[in-house]
Protein backbone atom coordinates (compact mmCIF):
# COMPACT_ATOMS: atom_id res chain seq x y z
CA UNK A 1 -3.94 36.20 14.53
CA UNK A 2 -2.65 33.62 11.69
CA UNK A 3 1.07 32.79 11.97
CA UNK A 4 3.54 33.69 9.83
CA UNK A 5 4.96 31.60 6.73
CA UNK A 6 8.45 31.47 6.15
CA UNK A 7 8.28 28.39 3.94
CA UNK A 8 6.04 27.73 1.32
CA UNK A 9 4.53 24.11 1.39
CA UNK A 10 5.71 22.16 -1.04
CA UNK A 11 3.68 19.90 -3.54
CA UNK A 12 3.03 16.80 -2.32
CA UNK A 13 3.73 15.41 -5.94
CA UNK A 14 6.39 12.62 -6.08
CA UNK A 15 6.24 12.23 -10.06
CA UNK A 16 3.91 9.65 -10.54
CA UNK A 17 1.21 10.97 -12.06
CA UNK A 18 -1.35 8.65 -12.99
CA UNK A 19 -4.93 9.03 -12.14
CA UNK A 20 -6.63 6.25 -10.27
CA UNK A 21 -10.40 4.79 -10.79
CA UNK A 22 -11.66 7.39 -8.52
CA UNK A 23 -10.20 9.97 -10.04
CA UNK A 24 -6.94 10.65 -7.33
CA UNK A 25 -3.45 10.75 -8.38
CA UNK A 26 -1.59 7.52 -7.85
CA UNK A 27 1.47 8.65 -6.17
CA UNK A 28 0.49 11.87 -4.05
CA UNK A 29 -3.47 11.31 -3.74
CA UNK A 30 -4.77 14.63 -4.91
CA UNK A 31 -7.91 15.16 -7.00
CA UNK A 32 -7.33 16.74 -10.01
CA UNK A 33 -8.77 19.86 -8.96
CA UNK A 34 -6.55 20.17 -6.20
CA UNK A 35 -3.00 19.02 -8.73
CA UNK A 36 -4.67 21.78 -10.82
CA UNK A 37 -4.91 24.76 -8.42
CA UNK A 38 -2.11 24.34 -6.43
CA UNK A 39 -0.27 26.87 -6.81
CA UNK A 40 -3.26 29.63 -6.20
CA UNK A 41 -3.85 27.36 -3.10
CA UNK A 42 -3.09 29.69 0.42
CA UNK A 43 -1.16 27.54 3.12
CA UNK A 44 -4.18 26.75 4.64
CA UNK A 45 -5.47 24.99 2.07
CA UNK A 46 -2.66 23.32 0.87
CA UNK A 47 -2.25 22.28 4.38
CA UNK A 48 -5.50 20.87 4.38
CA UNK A 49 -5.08 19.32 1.12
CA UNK A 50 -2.01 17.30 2.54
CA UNK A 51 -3.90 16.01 5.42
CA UNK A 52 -6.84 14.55 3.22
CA UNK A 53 -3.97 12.92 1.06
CA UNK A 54 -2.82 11.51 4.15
CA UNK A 55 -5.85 9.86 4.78
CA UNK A 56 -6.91 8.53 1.40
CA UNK A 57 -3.18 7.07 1.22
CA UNK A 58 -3.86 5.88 4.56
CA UNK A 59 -7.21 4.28 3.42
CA UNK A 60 -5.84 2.60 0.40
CA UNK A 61 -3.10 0.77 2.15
CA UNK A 62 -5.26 -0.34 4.81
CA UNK A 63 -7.55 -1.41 1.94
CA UNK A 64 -4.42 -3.28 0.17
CA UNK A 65 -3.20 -5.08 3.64
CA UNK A 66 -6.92 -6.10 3.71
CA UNK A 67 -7.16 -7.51 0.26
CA UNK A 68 -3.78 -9.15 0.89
CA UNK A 69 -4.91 -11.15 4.09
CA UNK A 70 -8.07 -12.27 2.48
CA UNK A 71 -5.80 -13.64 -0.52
CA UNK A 72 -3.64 -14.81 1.95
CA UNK A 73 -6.69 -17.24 3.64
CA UNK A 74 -8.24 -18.08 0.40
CA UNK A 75 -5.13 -19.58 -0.53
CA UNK A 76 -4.61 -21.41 2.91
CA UNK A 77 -8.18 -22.82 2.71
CA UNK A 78 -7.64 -24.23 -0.92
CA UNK A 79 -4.81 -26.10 0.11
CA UNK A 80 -6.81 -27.75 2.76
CA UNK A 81 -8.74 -29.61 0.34
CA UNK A 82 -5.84 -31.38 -1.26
């Protein structure tokens, strides 16, 4: 038996809206297909929708952290030479 819904789940938008090279929304990491059907989404799906934004957001600051340590030893290793 599926539980009730007393609240609706909000949008995970937070108003930046700018598309990414992949094709994801910069600020709340939705597809454009799933900014653009929303609102026929049920709570299921919007639920699920929320965890995979999670989890790309997740990747791409795990992705950043990454690119920021290698920057990090590329620019202690350069000023080994001098």
């Amino acid at each position: 038996m599926d539980q009730l819904e007393f609240f609706d789940i909000p949008s995970p938008c937070i108003g930046v809206c700018e598309a990414n090279s992949k094709g994801f929304c910069k600020g709340c990491f939705r597809s454009r297909e799933e900014r653009l059907y929303w609102l026929e989404f049920s709570s299921d799906q919007k639920r699920h929708v929320v965890r995979l934004c999670q989890s790309r957001k997740a990747r791409v600051l795990r992705a950043r952290q990454e690119a920021a340590r290698q920057q990090d030893k590329d620019s202690s290793s350069q000023s080994d030479l001098f």
